[in-house]
ModelCIF file with pLDDT and N, C-alpha, C, O atoms, coordinates in Angstrom:
data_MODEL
#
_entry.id   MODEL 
#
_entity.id                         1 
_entity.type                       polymer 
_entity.pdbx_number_of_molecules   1 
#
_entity_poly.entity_id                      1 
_entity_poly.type                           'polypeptide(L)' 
_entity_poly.nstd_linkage                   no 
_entity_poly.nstd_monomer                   no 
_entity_poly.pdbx_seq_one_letter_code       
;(UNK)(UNK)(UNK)(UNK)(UNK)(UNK)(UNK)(UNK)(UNK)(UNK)(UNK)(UNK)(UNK)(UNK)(UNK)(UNK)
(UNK)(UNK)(UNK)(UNK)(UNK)(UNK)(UNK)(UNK)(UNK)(UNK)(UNK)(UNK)(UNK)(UNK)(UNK)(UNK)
(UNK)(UNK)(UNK)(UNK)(UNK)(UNK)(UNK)(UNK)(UNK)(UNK)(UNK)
;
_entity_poly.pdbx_seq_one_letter_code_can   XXXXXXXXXXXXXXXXXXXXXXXXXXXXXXXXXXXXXXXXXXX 
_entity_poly.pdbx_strand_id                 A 
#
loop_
_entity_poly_seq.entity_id 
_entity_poly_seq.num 
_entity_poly_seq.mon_id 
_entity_poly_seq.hetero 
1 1  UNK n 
1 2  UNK n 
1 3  UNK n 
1 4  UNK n 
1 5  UNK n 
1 6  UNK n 
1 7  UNK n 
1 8  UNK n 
1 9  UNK n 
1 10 UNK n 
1 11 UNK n 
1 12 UNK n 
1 13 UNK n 
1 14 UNK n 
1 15 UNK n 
1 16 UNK n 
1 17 UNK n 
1 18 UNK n 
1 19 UNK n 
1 20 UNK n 
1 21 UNK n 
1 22 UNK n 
1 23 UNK n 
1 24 UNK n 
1 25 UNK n 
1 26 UNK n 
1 27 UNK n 
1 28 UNK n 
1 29 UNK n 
1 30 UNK n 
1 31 UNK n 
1 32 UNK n 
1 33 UNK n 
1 34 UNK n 
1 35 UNK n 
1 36 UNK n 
1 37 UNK n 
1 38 UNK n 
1 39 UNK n 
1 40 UNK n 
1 41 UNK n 
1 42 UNK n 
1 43 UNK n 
#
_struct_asym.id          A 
_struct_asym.entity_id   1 
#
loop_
_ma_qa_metric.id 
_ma_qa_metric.mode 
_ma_qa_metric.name 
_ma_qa_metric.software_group_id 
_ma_qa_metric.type 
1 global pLDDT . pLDDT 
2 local  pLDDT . pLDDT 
#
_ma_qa_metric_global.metric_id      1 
_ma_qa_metric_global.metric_value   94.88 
_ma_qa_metric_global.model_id       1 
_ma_qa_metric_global.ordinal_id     1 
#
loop_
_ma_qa_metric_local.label_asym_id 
_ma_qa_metric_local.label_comp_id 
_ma_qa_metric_local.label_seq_id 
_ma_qa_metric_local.metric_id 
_ma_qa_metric_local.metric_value 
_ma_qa_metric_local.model_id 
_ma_qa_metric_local.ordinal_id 
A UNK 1  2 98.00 1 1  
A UNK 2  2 98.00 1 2  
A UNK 3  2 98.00 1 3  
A UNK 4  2 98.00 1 4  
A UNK 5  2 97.00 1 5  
A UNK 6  2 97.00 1 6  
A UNK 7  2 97.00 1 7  
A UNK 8  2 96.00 1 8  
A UNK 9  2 93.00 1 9  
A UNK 10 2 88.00 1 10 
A UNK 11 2 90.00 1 11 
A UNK 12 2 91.00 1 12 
A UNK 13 2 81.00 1 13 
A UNK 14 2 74.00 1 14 
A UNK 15 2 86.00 1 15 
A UNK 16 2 90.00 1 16 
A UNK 17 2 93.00 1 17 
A UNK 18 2 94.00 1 18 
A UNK 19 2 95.00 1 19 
A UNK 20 2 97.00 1 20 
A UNK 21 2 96.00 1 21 
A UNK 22 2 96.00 1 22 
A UNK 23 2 97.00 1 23 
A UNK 24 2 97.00 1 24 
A UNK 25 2 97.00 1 25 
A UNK 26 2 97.00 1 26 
A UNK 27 2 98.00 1 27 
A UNK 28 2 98.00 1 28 
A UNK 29 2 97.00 1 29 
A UNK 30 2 97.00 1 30 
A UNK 31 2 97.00 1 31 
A UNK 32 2 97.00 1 32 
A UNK 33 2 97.00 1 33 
A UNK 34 2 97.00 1 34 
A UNK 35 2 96.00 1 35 
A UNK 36 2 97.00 1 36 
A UNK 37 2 98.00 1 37 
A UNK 38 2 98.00 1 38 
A UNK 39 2 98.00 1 39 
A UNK 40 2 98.00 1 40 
A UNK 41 2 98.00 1 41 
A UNK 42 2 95.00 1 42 
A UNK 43 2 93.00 1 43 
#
loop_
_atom_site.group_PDB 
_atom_site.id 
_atom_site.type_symbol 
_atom_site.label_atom_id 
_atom_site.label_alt_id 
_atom_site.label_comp_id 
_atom_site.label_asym_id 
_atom_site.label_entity_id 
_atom_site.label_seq_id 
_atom_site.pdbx_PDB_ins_code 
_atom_site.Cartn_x 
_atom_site.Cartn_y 
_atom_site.Cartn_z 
_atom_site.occupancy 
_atom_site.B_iso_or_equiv 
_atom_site.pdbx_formal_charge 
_atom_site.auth_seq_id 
_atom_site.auth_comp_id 
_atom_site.auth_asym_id 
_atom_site.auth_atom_id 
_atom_site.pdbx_PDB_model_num 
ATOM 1   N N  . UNK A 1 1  ? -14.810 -5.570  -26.906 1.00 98.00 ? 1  UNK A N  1 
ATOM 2   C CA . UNK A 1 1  ? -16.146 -5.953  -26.415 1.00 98.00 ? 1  UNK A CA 1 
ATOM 3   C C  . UNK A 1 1  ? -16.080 -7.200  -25.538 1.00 98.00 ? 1  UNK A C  1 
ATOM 4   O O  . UNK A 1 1  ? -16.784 -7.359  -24.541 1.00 98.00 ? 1  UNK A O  1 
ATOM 5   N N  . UNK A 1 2  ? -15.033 -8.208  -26.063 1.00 98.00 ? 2  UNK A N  1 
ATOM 6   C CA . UNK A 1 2  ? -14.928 -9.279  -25.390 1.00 98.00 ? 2  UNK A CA 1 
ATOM 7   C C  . UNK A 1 2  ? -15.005 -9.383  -24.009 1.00 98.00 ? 2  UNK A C  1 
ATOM 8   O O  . UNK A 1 2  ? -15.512 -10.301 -23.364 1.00 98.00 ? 2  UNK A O  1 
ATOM 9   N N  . UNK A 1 3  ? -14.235 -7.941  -23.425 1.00 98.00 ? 3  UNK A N  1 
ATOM 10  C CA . UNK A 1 3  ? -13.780 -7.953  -22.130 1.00 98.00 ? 3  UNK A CA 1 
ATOM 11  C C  . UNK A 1 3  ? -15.157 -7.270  -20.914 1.00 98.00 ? 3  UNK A C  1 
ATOM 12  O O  . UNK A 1 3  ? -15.210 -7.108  -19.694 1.00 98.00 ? 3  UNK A O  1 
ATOM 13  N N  . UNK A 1 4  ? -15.780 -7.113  -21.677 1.00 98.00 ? 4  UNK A N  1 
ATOM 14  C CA . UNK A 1 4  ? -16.841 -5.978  -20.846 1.00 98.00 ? 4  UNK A CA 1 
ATOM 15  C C  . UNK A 1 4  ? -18.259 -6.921  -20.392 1.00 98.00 ? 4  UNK A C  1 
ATOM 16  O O  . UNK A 1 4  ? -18.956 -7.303  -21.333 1.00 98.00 ? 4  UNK A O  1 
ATOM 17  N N  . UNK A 1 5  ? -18.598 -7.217  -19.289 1.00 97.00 ? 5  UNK A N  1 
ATOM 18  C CA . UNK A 1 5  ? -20.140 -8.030  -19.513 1.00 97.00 ? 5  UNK A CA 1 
ATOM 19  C C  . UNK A 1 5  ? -21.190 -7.101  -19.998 1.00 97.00 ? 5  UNK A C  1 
ATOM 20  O O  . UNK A 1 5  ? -22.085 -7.610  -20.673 1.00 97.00 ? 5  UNK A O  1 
ATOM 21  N N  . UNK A 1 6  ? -21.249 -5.372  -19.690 1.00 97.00 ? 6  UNK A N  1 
ATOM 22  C CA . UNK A 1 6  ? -22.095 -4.939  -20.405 1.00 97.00 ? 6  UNK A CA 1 
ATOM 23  C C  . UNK A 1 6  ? -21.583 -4.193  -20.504 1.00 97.00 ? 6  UNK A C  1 
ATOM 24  O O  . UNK A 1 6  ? -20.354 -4.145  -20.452 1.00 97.00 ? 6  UNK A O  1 
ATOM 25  N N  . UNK A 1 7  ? -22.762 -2.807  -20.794 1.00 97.00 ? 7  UNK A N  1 
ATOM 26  C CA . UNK A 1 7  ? -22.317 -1.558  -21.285 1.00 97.00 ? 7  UNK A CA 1 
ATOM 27  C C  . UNK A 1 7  ? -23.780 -0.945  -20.558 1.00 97.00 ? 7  UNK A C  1 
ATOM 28  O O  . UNK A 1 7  ? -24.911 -1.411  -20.697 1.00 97.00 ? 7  UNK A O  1 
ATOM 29  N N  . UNK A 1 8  ? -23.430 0.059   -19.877 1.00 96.00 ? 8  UNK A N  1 
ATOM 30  C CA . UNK A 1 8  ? -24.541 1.110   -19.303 1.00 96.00 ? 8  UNK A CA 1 
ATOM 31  C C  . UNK A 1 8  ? -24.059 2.498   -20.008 1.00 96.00 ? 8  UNK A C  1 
ATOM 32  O O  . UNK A 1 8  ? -22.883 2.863   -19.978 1.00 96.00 ? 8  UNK A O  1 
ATOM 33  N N  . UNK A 1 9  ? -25.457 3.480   -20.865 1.00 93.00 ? 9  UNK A N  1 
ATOM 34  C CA . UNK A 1 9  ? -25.054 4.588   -21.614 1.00 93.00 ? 9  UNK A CA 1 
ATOM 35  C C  . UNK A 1 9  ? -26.109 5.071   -20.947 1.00 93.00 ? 9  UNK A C  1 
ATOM 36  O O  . UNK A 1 9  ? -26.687 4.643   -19.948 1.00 93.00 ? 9  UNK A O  1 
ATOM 37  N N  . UNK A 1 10 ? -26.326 6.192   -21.742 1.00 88.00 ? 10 UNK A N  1 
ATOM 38  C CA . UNK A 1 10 ? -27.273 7.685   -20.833 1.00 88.00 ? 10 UNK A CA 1 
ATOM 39  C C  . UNK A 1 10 ? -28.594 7.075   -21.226 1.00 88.00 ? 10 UNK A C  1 
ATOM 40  O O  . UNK A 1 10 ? -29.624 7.481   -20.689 1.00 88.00 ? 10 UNK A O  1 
ATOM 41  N N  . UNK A 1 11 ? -28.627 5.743   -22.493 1.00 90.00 ? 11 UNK A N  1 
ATOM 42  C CA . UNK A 1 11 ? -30.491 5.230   -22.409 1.00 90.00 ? 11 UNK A CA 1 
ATOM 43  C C  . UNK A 1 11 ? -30.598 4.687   -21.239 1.00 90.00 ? 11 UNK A C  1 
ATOM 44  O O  . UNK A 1 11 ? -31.663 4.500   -20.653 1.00 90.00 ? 11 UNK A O  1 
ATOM 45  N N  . UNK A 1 12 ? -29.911 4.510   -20.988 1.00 91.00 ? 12 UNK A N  1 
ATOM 46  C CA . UNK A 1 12 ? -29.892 3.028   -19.831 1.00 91.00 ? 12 UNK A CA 1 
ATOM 47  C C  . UNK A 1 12 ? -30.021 3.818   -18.334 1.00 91.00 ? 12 UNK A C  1 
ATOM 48  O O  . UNK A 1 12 ? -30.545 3.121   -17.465 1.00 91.00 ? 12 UNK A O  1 
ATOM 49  N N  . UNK A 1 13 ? -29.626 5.140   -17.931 1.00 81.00 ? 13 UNK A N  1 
ATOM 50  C CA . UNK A 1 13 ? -29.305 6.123   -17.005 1.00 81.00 ? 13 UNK A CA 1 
ATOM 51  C C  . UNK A 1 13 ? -29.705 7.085   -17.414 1.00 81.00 ? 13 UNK A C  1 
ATOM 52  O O  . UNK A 1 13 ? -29.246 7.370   -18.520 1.00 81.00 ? 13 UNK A O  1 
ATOM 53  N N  . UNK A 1 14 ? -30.867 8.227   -16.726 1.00 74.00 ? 14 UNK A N  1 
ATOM 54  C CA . UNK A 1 14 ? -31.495 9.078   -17.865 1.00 74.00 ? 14 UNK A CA 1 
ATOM 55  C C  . UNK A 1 14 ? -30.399 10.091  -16.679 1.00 74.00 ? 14 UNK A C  1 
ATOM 56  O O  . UNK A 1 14 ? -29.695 11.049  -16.996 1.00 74.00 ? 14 UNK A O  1 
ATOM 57  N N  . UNK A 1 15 ? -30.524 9.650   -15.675 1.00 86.00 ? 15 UNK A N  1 
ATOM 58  C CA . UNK A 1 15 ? -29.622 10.714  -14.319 1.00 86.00 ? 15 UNK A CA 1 
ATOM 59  C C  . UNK A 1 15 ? -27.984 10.397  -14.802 1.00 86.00 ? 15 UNK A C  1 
ATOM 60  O O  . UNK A 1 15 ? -27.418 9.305   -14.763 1.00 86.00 ? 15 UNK A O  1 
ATOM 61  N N  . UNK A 1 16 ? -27.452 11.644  -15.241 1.00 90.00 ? 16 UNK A N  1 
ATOM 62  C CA . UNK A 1 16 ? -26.011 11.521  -15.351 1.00 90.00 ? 16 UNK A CA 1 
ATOM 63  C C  . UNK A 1 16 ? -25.162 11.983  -14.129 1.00 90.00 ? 16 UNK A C  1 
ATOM 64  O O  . UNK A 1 16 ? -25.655 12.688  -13.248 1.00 90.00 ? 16 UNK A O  1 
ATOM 65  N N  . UNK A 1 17 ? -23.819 11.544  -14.108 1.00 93.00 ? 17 UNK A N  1 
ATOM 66  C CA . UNK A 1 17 ? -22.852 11.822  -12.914 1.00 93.00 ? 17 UNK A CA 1 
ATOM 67  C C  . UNK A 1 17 ? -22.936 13.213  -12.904 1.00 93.00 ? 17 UNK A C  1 
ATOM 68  O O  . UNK A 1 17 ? -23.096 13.933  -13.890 1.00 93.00 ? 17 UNK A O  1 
ATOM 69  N N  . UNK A 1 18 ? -22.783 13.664  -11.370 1.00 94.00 ? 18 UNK A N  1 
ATOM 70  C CA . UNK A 1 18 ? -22.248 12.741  -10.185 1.00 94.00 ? 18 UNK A CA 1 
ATOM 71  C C  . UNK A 1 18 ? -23.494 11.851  -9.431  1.00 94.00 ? 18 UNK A C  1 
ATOM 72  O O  . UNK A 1 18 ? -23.279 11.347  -8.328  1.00 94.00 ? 18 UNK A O  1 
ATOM 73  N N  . UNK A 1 19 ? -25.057 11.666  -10.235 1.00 95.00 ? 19 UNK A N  1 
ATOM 74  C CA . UNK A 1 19 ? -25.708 10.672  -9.733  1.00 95.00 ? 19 UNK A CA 1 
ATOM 75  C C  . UNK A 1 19 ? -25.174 9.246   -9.812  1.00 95.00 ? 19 UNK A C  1 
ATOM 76  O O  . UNK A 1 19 ? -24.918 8.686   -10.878 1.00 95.00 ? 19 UNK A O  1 
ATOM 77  N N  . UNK A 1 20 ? -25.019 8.681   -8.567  1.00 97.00 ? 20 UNK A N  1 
ATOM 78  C CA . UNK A 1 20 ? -24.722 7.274   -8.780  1.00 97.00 ? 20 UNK A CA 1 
ATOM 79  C C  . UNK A 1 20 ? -25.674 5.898   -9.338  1.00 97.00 ? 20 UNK A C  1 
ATOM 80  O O  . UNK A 1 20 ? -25.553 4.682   -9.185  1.00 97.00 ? 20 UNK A O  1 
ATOM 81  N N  . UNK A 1 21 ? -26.494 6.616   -9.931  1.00 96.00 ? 21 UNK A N  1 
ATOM 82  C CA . UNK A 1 21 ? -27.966 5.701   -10.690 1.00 96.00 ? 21 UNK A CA 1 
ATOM 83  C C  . UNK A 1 21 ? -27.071 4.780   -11.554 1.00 96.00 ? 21 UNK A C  1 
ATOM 84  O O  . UNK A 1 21 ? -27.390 3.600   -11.403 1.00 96.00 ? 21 UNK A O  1 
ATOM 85  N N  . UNK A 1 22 ? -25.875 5.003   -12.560 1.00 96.00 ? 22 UNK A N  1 
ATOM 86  C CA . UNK A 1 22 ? -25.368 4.001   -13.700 1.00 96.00 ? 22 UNK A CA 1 
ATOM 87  C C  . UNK A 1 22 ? -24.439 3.597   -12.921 1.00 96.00 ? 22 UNK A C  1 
ATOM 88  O O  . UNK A 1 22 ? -23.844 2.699   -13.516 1.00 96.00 ? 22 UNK A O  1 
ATOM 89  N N  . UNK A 1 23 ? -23.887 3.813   -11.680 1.00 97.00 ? 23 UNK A N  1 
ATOM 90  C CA . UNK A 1 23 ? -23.025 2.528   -10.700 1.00 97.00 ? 23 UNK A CA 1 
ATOM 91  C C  . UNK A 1 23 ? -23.724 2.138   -10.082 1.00 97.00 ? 23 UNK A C  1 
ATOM 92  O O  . UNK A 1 23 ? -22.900 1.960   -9.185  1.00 97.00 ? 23 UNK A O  1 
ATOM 93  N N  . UNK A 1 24 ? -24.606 1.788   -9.661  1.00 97.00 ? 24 UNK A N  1 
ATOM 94  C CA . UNK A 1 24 ? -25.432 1.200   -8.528  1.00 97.00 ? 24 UNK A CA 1 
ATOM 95  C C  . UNK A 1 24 ? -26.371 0.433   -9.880  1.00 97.00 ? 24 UNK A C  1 
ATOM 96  O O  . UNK A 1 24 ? -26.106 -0.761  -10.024 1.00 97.00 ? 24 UNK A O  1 
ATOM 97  N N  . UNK A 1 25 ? -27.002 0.781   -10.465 1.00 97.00 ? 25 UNK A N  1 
ATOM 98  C CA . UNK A 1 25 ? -27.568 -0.071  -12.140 1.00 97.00 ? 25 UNK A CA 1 
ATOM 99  C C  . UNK A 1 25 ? -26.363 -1.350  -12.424 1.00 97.00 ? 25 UNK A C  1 
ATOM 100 O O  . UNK A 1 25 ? -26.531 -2.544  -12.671 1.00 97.00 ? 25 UNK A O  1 
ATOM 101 N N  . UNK A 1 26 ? -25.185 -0.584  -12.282 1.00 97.00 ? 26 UNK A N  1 
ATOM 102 C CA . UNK A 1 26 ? -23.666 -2.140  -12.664 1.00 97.00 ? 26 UNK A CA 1 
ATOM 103 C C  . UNK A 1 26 ? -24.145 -2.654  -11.856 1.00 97.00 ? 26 UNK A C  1 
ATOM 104 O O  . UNK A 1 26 ? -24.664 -3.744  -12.098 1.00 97.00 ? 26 UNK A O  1 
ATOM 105 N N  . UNK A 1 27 ? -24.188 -2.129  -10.583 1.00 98.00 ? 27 UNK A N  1 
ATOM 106 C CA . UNK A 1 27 ? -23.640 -3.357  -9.470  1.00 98.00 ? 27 UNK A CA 1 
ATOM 107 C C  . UNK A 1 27 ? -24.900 -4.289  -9.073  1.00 98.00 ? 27 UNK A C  1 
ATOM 108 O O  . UNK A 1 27 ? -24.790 -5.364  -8.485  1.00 98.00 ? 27 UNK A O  1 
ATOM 109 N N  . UNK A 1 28 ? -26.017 -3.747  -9.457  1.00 98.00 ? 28 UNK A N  1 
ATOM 110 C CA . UNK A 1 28 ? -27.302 -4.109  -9.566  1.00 98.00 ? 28 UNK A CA 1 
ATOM 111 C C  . UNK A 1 28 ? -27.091 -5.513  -10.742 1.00 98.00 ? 28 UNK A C  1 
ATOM 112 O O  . UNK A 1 28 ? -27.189 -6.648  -10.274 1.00 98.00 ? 28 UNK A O  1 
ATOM 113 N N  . UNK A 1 29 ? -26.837 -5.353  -12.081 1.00 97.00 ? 29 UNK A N  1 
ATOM 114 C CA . UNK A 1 29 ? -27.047 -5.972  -12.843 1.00 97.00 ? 29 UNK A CA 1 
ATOM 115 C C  . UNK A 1 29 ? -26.319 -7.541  -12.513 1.00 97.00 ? 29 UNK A C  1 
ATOM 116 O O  . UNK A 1 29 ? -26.726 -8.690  -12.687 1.00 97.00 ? 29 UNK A O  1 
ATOM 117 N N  . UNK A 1 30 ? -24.948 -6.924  -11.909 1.00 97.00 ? 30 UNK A N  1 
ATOM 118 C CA . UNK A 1 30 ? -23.755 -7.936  -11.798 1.00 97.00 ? 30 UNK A CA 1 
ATOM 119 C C  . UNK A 1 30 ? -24.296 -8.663  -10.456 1.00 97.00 ? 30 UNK A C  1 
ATOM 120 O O  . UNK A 1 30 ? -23.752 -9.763  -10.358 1.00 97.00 ? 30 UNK A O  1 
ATOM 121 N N  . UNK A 1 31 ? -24.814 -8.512  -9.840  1.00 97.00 ? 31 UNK A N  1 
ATOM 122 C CA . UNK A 1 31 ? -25.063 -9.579  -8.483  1.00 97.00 ? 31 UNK A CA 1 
ATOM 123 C C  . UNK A 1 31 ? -23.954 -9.243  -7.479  1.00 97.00 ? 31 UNK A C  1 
ATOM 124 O O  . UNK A 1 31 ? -23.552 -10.131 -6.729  1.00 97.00 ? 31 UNK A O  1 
ATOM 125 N N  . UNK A 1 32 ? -23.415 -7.951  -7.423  1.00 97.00 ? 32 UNK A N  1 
ATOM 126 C CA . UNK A 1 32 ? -22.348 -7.545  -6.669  1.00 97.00 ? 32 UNK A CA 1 
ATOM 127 C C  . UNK A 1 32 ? -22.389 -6.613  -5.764  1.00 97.00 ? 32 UNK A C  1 
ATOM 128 O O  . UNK A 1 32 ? -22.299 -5.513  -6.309  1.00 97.00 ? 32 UNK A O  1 
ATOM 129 N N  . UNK A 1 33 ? -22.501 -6.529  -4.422  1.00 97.00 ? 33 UNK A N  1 
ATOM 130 C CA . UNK A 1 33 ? -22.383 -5.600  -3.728  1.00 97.00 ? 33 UNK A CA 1 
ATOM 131 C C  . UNK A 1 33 ? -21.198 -4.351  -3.609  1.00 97.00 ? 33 UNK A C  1 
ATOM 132 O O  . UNK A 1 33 ? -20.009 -4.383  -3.293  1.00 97.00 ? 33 UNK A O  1 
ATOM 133 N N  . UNK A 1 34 ? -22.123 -3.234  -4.024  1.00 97.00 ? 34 UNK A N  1 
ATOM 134 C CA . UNK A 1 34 ? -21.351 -1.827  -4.385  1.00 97.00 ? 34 UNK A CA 1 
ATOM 135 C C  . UNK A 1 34 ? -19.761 -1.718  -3.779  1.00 97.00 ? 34 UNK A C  1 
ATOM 136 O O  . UNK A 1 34 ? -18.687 -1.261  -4.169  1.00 97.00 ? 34 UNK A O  1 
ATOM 137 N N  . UNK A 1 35 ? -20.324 -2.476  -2.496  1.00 96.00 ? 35 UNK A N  1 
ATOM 138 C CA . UNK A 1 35 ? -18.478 -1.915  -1.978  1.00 96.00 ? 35 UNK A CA 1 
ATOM 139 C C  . UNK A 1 35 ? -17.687 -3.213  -2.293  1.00 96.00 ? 35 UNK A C  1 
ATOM 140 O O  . UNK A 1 35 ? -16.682 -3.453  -1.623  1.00 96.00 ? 35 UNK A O  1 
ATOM 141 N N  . UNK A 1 36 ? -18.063 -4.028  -3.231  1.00 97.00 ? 36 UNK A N  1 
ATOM 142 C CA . UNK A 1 36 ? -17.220 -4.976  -3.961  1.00 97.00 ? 36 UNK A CA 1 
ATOM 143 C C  . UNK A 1 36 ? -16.709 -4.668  -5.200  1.00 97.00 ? 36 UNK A C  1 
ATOM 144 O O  . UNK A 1 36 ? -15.810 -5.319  -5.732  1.00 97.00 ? 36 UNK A O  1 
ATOM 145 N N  . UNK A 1 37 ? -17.268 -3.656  -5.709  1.00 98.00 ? 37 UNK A N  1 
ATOM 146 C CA . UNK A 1 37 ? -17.038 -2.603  -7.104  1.00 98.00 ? 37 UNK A CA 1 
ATOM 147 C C  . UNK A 1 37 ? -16.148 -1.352  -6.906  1.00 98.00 ? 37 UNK A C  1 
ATOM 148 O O  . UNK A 1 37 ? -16.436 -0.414  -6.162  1.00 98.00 ? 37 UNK A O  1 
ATOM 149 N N  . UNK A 1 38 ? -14.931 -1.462  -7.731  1.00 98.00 ? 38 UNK A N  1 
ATOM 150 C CA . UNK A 1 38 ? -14.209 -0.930  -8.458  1.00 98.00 ? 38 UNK A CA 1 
ATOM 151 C C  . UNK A 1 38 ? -14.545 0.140   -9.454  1.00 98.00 ? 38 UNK A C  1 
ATOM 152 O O  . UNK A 1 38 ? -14.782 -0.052  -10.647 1.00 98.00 ? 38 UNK A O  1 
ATOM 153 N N  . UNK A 1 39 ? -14.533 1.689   -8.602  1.00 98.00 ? 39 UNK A N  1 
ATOM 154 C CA . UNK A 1 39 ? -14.590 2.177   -10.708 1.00 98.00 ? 39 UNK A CA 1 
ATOM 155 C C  . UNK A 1 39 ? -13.819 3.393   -10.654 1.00 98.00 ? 39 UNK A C  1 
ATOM 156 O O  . UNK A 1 39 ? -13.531 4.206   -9.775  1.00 98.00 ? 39 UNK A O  1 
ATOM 157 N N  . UNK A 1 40 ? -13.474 3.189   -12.420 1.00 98.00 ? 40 UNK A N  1 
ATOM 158 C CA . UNK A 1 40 ? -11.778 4.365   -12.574 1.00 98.00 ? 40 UNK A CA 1 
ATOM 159 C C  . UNK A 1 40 ? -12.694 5.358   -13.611 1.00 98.00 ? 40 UNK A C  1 
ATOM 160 O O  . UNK A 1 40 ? -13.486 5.037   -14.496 1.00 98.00 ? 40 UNK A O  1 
ATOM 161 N N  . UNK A 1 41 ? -12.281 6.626   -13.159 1.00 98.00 ? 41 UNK A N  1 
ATOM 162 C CA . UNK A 1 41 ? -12.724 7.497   -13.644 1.00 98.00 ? 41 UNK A CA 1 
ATOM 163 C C  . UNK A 1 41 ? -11.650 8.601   -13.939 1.00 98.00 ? 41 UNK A C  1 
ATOM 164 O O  . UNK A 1 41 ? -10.544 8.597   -13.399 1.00 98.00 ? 41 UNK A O  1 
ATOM 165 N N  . UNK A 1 42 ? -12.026 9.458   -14.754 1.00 95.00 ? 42 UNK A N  1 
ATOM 166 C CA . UNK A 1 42 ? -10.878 10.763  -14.683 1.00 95.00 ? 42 UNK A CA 1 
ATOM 167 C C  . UNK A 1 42 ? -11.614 12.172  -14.405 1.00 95.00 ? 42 UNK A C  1 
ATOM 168 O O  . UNK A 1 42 ? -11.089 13.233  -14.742 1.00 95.00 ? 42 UNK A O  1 
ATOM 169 N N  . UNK A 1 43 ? -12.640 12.116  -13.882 1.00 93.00 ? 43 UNK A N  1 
ATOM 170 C CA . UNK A 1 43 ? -13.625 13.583  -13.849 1.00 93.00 ? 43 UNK A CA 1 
ATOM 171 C C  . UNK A 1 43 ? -14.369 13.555  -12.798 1.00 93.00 ? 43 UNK A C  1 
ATOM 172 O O  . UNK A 1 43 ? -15.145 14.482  -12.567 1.00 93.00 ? 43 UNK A O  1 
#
């Protein structure tokens, strides 16, 4: 837990992937512009 600033789940995102609503919600939360964000996926 230590390592994570949050956690976004399907309450938090009612639109699941491939909507980008819970990456754009991170990058929203973090004060970070999207193409400054990183994300690893396997699907």
């Amino acid at each position: 837990m230590k390592y994570f600033s949050f956690i976004i789940g399907i309450e938090d995102s009612v639109v699941g992937k491939p909507d980008p609503t819970g990456y754009l919600m991170a990058a929203d939360k973090l004060g970070i512009p999207p193409e400054e964000c990183l994300v690893v996926e396997d699907a």
